[in-house]
Protein backbone atom coordinates (compact mmCIF):
# COMPACT_ATOMS: atom_id res chain seq x y z
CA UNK A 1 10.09 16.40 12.78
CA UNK A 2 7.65 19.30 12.21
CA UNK A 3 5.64 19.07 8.41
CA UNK A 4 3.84 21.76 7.13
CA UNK A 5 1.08 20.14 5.06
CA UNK A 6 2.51 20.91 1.66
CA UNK A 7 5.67 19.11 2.81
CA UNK A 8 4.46 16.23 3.97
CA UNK A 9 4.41 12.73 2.00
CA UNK A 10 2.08 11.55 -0.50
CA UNK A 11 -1.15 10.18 0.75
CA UNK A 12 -4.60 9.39 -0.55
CA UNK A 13 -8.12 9.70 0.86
CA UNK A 14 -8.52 6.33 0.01
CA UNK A 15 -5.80 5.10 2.32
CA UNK A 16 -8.15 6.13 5.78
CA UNK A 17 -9.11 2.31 4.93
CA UNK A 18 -7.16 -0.72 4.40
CA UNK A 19 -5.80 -0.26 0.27
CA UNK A 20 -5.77 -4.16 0.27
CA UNK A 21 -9.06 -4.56 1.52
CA UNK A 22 -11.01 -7.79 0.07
CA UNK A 23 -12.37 -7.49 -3.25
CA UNK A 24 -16.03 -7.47 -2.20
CA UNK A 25 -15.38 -3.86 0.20
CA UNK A 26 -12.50 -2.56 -2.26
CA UNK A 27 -10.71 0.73 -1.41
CA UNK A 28 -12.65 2.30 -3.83
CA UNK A 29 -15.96 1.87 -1.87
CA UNK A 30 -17.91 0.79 -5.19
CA UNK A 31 -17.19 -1.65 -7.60
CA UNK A 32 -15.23 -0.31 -10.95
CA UNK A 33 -15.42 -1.13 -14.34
CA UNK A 34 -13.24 -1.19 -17.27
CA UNK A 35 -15.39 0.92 -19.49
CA UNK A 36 -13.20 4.63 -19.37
CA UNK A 37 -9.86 5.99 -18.22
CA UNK A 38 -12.05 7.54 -15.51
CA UNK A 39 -12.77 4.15 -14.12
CA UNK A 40 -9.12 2.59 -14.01
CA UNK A 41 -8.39 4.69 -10.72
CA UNK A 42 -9.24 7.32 -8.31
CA UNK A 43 -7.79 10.07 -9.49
CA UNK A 44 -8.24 13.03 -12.14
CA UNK A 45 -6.38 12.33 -15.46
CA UNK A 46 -4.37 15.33 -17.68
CA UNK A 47 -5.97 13.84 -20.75
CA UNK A 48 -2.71 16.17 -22.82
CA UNK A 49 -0.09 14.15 -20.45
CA UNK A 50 -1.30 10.94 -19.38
CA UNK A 51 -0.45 11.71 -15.93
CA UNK A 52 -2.83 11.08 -12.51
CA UNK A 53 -2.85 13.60 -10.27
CA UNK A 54 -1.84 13.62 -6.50
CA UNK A 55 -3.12 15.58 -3.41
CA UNK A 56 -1.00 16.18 -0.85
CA UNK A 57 -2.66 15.31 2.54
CA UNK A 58 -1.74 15.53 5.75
CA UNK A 59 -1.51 12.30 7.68
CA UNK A 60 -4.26 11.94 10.07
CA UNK A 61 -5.54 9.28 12.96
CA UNK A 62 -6.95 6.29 11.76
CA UNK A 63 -10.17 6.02 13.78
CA UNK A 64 -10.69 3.17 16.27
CA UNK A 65 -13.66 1.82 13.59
CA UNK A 66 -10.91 1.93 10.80
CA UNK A 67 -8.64 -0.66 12.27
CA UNK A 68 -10.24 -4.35 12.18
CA UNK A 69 -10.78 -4.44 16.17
CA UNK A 70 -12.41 -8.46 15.46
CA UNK A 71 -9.14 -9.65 15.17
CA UNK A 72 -7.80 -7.39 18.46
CA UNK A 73 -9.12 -9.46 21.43
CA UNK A 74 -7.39 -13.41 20.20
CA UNK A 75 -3.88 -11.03 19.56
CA UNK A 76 -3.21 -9.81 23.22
CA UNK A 77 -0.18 -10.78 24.80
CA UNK A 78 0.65 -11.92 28.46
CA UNK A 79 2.21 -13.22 30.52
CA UNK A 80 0.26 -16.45 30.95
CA UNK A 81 1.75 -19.56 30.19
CA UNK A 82 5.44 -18.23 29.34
CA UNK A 83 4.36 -16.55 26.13
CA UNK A 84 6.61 -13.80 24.82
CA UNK A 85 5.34 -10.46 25.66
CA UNK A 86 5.68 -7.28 23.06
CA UNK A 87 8.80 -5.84 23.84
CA UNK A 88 6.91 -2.43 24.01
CA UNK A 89 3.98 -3.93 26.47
CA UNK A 90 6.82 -5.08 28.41
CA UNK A 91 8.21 -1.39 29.02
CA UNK A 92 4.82 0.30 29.13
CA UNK A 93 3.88 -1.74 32.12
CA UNK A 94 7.13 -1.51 33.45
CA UNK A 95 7.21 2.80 33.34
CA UNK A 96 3.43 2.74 34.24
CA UNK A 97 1.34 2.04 37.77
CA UNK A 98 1.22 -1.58 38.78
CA UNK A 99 -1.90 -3.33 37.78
CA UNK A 100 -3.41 -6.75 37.88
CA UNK A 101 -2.95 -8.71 35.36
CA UNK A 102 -6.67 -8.01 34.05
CA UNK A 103 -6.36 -4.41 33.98
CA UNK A 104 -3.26 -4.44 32.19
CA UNK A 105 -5.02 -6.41 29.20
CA UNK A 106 -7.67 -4.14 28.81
CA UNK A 107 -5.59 -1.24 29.21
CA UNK A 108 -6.82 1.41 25.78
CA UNK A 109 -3.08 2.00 24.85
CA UNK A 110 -1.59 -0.74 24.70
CA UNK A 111 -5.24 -2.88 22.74
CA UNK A 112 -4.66 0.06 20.53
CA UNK A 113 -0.99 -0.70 19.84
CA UNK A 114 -1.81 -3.71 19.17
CA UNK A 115 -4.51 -3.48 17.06
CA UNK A 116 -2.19 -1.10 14.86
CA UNK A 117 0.26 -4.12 14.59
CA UNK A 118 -2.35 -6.52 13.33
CA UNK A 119 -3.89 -4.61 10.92
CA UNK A 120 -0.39 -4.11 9.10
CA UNK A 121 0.15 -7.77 9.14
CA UNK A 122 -3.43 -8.68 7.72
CA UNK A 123 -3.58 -6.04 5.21
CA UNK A 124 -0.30 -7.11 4.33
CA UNK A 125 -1.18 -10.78 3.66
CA UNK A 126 -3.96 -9.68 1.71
CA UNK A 127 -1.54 -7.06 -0.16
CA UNK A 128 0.24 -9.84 -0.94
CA UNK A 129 -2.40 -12.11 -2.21
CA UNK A 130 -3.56 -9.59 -4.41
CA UNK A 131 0.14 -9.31 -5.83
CA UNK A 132 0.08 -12.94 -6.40
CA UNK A 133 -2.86 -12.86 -8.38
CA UNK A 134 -1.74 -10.28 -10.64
CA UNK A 135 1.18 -12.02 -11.53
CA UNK A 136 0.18 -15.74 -11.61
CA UNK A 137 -3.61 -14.99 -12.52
CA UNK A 138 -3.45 -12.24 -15.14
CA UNK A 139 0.19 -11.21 -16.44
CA UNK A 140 1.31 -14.98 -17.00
CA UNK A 141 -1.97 -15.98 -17.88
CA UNK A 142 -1.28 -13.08 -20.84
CA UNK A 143 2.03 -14.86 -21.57
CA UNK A 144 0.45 -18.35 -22.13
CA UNK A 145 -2.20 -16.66 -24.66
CA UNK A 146 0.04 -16.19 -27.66
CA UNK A 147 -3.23 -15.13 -30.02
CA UNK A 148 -4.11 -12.48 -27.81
CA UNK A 149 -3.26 -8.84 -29.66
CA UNK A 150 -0.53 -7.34 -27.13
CA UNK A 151 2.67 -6.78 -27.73
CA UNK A 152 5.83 -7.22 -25.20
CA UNK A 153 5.83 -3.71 -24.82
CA UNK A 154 2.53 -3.08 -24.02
CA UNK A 155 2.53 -5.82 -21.64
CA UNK A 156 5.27 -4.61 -19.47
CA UNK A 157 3.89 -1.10 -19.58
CA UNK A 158 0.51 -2.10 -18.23
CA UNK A 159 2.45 -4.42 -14.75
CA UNK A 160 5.60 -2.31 -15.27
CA UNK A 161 8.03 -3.96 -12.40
CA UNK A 162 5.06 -5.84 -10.11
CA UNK A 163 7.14 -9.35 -9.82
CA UNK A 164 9.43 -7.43 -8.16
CA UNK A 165 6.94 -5.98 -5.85
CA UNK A 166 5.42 -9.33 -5.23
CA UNK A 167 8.53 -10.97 -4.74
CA UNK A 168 9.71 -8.12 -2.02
CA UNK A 169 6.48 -7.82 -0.10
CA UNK A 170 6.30 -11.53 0.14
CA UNK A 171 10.25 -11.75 1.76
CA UNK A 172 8.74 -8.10 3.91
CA UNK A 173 5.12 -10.26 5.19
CA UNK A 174 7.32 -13.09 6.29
CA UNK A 175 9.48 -10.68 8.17
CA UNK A 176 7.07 -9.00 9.52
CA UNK A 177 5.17 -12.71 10.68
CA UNK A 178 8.13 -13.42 12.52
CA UNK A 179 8.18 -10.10 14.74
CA UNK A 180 5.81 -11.87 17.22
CA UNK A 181 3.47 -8.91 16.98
CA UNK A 182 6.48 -6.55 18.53
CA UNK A 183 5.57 -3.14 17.16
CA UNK A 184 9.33 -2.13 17.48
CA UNK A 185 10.39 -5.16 15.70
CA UNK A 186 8.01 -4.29 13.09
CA UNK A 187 9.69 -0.47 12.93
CA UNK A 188 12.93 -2.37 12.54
CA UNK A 189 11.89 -4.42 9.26
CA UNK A 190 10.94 -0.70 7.53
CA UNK A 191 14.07 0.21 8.66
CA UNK A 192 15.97 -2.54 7.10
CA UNK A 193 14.97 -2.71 4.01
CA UNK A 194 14.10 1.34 3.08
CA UNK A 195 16.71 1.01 -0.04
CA UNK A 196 14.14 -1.96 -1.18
CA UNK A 197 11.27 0.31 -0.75
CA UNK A 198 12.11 2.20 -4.22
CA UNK A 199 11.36 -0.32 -6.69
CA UNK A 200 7.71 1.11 -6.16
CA UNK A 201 9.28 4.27 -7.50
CA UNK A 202 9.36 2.70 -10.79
CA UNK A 203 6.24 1.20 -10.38
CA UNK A 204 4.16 4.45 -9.30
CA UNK A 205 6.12 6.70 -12.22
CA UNK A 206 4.66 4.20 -14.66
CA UNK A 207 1.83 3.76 -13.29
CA UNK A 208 -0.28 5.96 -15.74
CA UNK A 209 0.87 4.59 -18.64
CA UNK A 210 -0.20 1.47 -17.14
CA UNK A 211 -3.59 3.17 -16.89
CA UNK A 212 -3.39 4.30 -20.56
CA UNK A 213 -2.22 0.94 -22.08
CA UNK A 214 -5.45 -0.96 -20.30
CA UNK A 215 -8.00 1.93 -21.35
CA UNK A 216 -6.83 1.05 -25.18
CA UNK A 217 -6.82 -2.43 -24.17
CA UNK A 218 -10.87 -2.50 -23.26
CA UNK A 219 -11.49 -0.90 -26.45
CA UNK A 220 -10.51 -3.68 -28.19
CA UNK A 221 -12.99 -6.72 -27.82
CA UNK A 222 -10.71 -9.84 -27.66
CA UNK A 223 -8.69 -7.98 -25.08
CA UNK A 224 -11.72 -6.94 -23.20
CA UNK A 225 -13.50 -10.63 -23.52
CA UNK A 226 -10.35 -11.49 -22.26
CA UNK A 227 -10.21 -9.17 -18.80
CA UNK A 228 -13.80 -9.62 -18.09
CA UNK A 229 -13.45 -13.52 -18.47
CA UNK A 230 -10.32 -13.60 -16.01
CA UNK A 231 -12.01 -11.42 -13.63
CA UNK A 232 -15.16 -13.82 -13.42
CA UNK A 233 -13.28 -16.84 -13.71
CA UNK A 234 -11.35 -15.77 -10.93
CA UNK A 235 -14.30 -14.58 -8.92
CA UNK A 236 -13.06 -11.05 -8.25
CA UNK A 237 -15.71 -8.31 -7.57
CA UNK A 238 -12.99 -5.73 -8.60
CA UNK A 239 -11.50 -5.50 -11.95
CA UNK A 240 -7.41 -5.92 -13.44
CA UNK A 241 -7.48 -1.99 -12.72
CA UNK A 242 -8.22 -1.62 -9.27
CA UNK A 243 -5.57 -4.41 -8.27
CA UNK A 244 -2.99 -2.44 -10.75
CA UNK A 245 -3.36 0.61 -8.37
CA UNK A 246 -2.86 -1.45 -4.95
CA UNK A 247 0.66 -0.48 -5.12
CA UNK A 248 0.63 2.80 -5.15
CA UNK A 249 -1.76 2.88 -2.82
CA UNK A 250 0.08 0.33 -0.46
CA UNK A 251 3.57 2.23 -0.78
CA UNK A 252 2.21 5.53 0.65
CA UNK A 253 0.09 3.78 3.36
CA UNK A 254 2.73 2.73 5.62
CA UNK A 255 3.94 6.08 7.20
CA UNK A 256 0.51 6.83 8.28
CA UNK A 257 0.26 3.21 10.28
CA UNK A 258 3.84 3.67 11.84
CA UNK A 259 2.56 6.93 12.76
CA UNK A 260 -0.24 5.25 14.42
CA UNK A 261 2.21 2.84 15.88
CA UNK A 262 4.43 6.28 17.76
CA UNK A 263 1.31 7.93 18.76
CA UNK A 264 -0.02 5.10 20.89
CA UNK A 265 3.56 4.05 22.18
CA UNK A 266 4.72 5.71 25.46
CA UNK A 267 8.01 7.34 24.73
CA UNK A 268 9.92 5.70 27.43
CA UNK A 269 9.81 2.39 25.39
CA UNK A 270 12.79 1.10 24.48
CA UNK A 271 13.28 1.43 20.78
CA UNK A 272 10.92 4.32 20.60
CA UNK A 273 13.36 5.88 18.34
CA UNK A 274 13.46 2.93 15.67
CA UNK A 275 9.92 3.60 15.63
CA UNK A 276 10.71 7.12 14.63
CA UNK A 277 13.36 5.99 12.15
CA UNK A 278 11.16 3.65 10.32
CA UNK A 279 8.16 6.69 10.05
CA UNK A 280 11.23 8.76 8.71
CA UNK A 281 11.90 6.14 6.07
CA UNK A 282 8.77 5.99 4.49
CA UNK A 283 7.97 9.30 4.52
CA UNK A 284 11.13 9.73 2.59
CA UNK A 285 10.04 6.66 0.40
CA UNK A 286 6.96 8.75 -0.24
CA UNK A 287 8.65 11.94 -1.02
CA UNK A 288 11.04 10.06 -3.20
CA UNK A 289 8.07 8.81 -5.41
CA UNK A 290 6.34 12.27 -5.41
CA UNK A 291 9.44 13.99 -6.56
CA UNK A 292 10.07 11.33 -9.53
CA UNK A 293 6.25 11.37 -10.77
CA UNK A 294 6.68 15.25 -11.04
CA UNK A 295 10.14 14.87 -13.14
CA UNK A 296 8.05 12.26 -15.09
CA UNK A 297 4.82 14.46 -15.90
CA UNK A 298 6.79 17.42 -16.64
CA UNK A 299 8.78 15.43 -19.25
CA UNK A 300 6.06 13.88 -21.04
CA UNK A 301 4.50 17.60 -21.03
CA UNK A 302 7.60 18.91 -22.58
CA UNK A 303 7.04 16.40 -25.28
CA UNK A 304 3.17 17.34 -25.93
CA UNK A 305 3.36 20.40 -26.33
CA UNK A 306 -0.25 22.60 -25.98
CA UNK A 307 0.03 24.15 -29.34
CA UNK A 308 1.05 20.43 -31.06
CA UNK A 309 4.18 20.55 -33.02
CA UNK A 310 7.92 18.56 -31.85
CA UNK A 311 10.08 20.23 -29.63
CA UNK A 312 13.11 18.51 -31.77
């Protein structure tokens, strides 16, 4: 499928690195504070609308430096001692000259493959630790302190629908776990589940109001004694805000890795084509999202208008 680069998904600069990266080498590349709107994410804020703004980017190569090649060389599979062989290692050797078993484990494509594959499943486990401790370390945390000044309302606008998210990207990781490093199995679990994959549509479409209700929130000093007391309590180098945008940035991450997963797979593989499916699905996921933020911003803007005044 042929994209022009204004048709093409949703994707962020930031996303060239692993979004769930640990908290001391966060996706933002510096550590953020709390202090201004400006700070809560990466993006340039219509201060009239409340909305963040978007590029659309084409999806490019991640770079070999990019994907965490330390965990490559204990991941290999072969043949020794019965184990299970990638279904898509299998074929490639099969279509390909013969080689010795040596020269087929160093072979560049398939290492590269591979390293794809591992780098979803450990940014996904750490995707999914950082959902845990949004839920279990700050949002019911905020439910056991009764005193503290924010309402119900404000509290689900500033984690909108995360338990969800954590509770579907933990089922996803232990999917995923259990492909045996098979990139084609891993295609299939997109593939499954793409109807899951919009409860982040809720998520991202509220996700500046989430950024509003936690810029008031740090101007008021129990609240902000509060967030900056979690966050060293619970030893994190990056603040409530940074984790509240991991989603967003998660959700439109995944086309670009399948992507990397198709380029580096010889076509001739069998289930080449659920590969394609699955980079299909998010992309669509993607485009979903982007199409329901716009509808969003344009209804708040219909609501504030420039010259002030109701529109009832």
């Amino acid at each position: 499928m042929e994209l022009s680069d204004s048709d093409r998904p949703v994707s962020f600069g930031s996303t060239s690195s692993s979004a769930s990266s640990r908290d001391s080498h966060g996706s933002f590349g510096s550590r953020m504070t709390l202090v201004s709107s400006s700070h809560l994410g990466l993006f340039p804020q219509d201060k009239e609308a409340g909305a963040i703004k978007l590029e659309l980017m084409p999806a490019r190569p991640f770079s070999s430096s990019e994907l965490q090649t330390d965990r490559a060389a204990g991941q290999q599979s072969t043949d020794e001692g019965g184990e299970r062989q990638p279904r898509a290692q299998r074929r490639v050797e099969a279509n390909g000259p013969t080689k010795t078993g040596a020269e087929s484990a160093t072979s560049p494509k398939l290492l590269y493959v591979d390293r794809v594959v591992q780098e979803i499943l450990e940014t996904e486990r750490t995707y999914v630790q950082d959902l845990k401790s949004i839920v279990e370390d700050y949002l019911d945390c905020i439910r056991d302190q009764t005193k503290l000044p924010l309402g119900t309302d404000e509290r689900s606008a500033l984690f909108g629908n995360i338990q969800d998210i954590y509770h579907f990207n933990s089922e996803l990781l232990q999917e995923l776990e259990n492909c045996e490093n098979d990139p084609v199995a891993i295609a299939e679990c997109f593939v499954s589940k793409s109807e899951e994959f919009h409860i982040y549509t809720q998520y991202c479409t509220n996700y500046p109001r989430s950024v509003a209700v936690l810029t008031e929130c740090m101007r008021n000093k129990m609240l902000a004694k509060f967030f900056r007391e979690r966050q060293e309590t619970l030893k994190h180098s990056l603040p409530l805000g940074s984790y509240l945008l991991k989603p967003v940035q998660r959700i439109l991450k995944y086309h670009l890795l399948l992507h990397e997963i198709e380029n580096h797979l010889d076509k001739d593989t069998e289930g080449y084509d659920v590969v394609l499916d699955a980079i299909d699905t998010m992309q669509r996921v993607a485009w979903h999202i982007n199409d329901m933020k716009r509808k969003h911003e344009h209804a708040v803007r219909l609501q504030v208008r420039p010259q002030g005044g109701s529109i009832w």
